[in-house]
N, C-alpha and C. Protein backbone atom coordinates (compact mmCIF):
# COMPACT_ATOMS: atom_id res chain seq x y z
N UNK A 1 14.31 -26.93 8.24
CA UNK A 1 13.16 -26.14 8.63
C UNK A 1 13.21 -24.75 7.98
N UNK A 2 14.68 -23.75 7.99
CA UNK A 2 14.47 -22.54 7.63
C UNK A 2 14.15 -22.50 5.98
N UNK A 3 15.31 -23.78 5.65
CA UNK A 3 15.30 -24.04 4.06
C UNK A 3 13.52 -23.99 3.55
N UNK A 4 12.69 -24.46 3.98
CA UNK A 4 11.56 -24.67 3.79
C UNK A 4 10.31 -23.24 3.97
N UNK A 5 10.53 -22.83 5.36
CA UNK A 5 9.84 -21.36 5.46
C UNK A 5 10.34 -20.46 4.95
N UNK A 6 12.12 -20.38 4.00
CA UNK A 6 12.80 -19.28 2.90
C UNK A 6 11.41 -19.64 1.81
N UNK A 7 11.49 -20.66 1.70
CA UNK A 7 10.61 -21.00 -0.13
C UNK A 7 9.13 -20.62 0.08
N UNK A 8 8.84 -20.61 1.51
CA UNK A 8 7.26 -20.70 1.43
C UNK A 8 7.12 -18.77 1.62
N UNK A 9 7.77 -17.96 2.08
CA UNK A 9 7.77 -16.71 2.24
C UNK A 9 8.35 -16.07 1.08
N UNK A 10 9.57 -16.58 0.65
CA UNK A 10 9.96 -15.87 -0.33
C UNK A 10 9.83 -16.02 -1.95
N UNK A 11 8.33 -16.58 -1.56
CA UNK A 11 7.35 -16.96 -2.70
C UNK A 11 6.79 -16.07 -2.90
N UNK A 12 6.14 -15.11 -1.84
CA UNK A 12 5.39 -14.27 -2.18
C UNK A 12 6.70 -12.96 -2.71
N UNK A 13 5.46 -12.32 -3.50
CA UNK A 13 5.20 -10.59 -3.89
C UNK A 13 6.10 -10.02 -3.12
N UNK A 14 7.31 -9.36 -3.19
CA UNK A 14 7.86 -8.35 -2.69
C UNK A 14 8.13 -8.44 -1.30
N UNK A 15 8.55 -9.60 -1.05
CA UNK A 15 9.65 -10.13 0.09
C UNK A 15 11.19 -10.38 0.52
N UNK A 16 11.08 -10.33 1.80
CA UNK A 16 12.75 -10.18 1.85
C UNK A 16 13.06 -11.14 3.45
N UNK A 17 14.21 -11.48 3.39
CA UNK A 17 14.73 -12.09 4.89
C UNK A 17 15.64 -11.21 5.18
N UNK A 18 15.28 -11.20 6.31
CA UNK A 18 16.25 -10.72 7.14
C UNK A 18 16.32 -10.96 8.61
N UNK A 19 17.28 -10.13 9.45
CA UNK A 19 17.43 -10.94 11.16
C UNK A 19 17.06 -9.44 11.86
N UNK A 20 16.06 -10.14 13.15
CA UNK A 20 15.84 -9.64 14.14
C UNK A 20 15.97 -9.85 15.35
N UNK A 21 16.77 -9.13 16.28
CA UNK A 21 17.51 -10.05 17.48
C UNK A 21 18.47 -11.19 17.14
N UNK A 22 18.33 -11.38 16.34
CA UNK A 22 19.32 -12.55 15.87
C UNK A 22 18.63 -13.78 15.19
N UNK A 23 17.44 -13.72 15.45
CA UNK A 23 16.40 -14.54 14.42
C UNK A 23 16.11 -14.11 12.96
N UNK A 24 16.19 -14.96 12.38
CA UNK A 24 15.37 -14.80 10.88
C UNK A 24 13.79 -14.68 10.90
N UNK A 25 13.87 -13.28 10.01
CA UNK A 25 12.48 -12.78 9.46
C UNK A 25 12.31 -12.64 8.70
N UNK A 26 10.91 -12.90 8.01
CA UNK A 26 10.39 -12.13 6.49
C UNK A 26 9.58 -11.19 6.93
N UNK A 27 9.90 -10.65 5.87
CA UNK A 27 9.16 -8.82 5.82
C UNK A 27 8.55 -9.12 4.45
N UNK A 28 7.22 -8.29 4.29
CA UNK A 28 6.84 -7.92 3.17
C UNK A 28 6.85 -6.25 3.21
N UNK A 29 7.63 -5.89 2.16
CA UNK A 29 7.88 -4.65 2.14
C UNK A 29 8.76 -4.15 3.43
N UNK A 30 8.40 -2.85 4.22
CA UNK A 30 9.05 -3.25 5.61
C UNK A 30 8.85 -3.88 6.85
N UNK A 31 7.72 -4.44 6.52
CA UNK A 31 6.86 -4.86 7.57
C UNK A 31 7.22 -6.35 7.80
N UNK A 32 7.48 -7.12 9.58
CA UNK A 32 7.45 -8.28 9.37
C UNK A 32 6.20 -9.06 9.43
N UNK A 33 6.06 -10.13 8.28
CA UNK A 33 4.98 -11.19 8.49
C UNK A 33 5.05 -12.28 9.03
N UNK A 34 6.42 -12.62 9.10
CA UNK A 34 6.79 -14.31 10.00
C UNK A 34 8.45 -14.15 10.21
N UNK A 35 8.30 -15.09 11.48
CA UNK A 35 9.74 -15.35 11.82
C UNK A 35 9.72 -16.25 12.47
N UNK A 36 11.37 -16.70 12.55
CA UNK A 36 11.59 -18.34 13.20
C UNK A 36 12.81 -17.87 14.62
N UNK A 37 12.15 -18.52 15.40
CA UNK A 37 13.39 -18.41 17.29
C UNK A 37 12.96 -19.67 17.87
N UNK A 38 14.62 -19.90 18.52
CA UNK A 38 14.46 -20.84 18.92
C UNK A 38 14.30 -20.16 20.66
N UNK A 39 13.82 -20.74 21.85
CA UNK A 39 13.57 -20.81 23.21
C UNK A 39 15.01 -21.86 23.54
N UNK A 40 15.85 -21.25 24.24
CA UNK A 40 17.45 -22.22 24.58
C UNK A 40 16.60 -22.82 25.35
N UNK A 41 16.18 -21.91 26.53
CA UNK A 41 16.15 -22.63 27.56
C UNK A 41 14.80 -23.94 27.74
N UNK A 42 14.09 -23.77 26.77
CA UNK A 42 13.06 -24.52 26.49
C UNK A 42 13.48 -26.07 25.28
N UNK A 43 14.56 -25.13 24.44
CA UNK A 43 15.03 -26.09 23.33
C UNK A 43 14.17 -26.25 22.24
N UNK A 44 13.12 -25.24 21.89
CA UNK A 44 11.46 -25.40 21.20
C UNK A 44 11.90 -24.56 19.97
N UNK A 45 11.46 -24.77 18.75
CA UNK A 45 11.91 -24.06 17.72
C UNK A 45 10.22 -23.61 17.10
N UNK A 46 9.76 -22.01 17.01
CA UNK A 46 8.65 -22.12 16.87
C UNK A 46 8.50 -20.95 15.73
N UNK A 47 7.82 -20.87 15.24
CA UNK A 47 7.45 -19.80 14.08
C UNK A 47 6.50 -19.00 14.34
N UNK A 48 6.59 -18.11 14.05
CA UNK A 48 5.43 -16.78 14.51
C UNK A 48 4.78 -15.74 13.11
N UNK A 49 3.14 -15.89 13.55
CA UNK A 49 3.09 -15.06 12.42
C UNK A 49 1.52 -14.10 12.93
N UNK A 50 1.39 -13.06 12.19
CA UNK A 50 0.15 -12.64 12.85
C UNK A 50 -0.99 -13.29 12.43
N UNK A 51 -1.98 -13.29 13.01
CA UNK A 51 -3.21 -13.81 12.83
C UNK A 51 -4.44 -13.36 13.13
N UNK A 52 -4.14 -12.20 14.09
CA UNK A 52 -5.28 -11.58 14.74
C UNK A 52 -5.77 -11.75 16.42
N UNK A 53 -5.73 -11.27 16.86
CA UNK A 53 -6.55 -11.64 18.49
C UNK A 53 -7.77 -12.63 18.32
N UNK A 54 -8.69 -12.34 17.40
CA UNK A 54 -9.53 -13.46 17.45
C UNK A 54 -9.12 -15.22 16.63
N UNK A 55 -8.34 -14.69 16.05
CA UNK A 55 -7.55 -15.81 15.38
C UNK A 55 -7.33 -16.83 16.73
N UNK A 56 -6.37 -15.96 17.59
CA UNK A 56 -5.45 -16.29 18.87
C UNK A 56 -6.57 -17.39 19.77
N UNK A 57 -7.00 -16.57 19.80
CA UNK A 57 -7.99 -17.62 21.07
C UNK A 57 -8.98 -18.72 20.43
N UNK A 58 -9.02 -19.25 18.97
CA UNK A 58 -8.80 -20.58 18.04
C UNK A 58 -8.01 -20.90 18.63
N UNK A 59 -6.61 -20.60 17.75
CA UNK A 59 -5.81 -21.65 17.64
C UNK A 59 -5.08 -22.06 19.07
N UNK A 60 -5.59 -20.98 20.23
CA UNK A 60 -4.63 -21.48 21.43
C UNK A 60 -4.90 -22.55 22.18
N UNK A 61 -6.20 -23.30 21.71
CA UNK A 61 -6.87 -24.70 21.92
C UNK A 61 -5.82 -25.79 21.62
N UNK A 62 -5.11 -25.59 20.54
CA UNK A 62 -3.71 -26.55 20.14
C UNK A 62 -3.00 -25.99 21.15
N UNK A 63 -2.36 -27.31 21.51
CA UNK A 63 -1.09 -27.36 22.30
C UNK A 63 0.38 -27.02 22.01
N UNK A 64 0.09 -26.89 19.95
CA UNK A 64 1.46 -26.28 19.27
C UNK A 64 1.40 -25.25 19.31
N UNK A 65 0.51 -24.30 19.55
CA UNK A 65 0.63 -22.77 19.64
C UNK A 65 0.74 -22.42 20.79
N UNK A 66 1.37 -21.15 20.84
CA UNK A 66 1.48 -20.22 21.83
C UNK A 66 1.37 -18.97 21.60
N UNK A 67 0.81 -17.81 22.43
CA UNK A 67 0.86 -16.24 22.18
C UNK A 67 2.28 -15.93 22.75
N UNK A 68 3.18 -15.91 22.50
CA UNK A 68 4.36 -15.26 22.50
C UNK A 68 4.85 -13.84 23.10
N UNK A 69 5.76 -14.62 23.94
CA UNK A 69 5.86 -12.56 24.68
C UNK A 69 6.34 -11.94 23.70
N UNK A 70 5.71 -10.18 23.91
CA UNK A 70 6.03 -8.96 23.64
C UNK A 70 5.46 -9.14 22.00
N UNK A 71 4.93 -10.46 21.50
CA UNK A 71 4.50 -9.88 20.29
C UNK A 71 2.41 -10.11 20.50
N UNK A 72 2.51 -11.08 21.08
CA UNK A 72 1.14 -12.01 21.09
C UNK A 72 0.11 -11.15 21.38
N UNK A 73 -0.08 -9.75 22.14
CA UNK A 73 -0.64 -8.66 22.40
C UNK A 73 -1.23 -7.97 21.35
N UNK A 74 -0.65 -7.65 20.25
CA UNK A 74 -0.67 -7.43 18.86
C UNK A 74 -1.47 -8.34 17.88
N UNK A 75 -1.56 -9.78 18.55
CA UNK A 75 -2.24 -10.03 17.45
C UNK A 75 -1.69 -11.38 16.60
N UNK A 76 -0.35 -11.68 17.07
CA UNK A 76 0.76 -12.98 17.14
C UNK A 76 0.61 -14.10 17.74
N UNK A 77 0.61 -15.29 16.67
CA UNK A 77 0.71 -16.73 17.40
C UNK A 77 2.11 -17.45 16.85
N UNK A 78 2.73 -18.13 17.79
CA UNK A 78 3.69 -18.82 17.97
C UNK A 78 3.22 -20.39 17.84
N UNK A 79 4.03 -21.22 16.38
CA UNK A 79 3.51 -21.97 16.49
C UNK A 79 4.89 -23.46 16.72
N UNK A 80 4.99 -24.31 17.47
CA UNK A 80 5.87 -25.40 17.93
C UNK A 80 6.34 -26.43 16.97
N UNK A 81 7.18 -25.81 16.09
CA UNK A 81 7.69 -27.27 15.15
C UNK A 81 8.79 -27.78 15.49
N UNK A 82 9.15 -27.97 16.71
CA UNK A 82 10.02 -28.79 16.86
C UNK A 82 10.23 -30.44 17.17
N UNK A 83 9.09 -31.14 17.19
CA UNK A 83 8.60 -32.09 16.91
C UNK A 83 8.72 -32.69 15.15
N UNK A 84 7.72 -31.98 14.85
CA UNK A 84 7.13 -32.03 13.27
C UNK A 84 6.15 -30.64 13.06
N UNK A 85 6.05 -30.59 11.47
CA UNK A 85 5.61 -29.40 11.08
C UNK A 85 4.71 -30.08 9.82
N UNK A 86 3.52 -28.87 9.80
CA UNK A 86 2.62 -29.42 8.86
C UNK A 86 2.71 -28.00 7.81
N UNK A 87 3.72 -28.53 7.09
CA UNK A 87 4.00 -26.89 5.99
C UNK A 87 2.79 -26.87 5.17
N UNK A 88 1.44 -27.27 5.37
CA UNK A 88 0.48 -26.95 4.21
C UNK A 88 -0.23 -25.52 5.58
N UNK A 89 0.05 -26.16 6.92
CA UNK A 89 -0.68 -25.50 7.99
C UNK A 89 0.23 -23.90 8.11
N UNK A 90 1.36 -24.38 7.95
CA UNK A 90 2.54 -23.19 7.84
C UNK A 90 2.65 -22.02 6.85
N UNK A 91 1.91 -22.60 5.47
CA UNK A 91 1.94 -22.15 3.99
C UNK A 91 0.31 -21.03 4.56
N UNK A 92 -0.29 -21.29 4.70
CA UNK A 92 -1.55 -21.08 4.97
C UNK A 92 -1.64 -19.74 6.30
N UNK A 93 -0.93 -20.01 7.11
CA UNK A 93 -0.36 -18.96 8.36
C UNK A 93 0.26 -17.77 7.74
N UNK A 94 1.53 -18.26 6.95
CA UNK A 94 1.97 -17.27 6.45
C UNK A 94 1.44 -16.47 5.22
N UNK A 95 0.53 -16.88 4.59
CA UNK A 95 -0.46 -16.14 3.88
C UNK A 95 -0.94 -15.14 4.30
N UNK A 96 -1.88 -15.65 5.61
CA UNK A 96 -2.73 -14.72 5.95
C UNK A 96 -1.86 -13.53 6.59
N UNK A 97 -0.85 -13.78 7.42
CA UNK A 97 -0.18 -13.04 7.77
C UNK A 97 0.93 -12.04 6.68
N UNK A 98 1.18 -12.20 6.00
CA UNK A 98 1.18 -11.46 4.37
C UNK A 98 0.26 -10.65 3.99
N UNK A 99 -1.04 -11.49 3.84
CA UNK A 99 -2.33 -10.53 3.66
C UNK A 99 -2.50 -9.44 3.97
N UNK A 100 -2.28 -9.42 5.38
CA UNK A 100 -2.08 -8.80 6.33
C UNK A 100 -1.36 -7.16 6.15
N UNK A 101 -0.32 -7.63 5.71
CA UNK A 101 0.84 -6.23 5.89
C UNK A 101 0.94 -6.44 5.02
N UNK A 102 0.70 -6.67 3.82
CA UNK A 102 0.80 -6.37 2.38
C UNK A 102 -0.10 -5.03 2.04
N UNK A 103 0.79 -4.45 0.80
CA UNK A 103 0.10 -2.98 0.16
C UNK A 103 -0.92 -3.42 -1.16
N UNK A 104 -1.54 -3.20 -1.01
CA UNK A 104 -2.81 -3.07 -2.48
C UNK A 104 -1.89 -3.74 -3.54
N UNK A 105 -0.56 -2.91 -3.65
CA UNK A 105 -0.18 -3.82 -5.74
C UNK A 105 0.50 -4.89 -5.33
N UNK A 106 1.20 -5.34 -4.10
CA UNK A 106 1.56 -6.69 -3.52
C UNK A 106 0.44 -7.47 -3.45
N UNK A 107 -0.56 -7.10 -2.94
CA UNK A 107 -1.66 -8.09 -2.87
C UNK A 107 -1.95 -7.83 -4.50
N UNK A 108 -2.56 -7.70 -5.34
CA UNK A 108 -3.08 -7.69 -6.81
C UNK A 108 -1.78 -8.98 -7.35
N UNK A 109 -0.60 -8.14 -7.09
CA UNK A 109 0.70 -9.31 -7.74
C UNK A 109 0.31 -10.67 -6.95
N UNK A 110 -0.19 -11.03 -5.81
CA UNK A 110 -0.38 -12.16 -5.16
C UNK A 110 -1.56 -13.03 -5.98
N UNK A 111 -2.71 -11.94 -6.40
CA UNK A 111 -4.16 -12.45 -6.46
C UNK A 111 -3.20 -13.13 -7.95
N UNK A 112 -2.38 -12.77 -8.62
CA UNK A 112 -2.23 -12.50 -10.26
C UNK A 112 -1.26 -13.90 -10.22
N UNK A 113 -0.78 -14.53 -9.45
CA UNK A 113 0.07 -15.91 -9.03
C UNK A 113 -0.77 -16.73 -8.88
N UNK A 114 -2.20 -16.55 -8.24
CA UNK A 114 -3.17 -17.63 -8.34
C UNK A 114 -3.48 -17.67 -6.46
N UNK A 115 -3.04 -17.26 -5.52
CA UNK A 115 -2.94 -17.41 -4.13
C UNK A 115 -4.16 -16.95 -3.53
């Protein structure tokens, strides 16, 4: 799973991993755009990325998402791959959420990759 969201994040423009709380994050620039935690007590392995508040109340119609404490307020959906994962749905999340907190010549280097 991480092997897979390293390649799809650290595809883009001026990215980096690193750990928060003890989870793995990507940052673009300093900012984070996605990260992966697991819930022990749940056993749920879910990925989080921003999307927007109006994004939120879409996708919270799926039963794989969730708004996530302490981030989901902001603008964060949590999404459930611990089942199965649809990395074209994942590739696509983490875009926008890139988009997002990306600076003007990160985004131009993005448009200039074809994305």
């Amino acid at each position: 799973m991480l092997k897979e969201m390293r390649a799809i994040c650290l595809s883009l423009p001026e990215t980096s991993e690193d750990k928060q709380f003890g989870n793995p994050v990507w940052r673009v620039g300093k900012k984070v755009f996605a990260q992966a935690y697991c819930y022990r007590a749940e056993r749920k392995l879910k990925l989080a990325f921003w999307v927007g508040v109006d994004q939120q109340a879409l996708l919270i119609r799926d039963p794989n998402f969730s708004i996530p404490a302490y981030l989901g307020h902001n603008g964060w959906i949590a999404l459930d791959v611990t089942k199965e994962a649809n990395w074209r749905e994942i590739r696509s999340l983490a875009l926008f959420s890139y988009r997002h907190f990306a600076l003007g010549r990160m985004l131009r280097a993005l448009d200039a990759q074809g994305e």
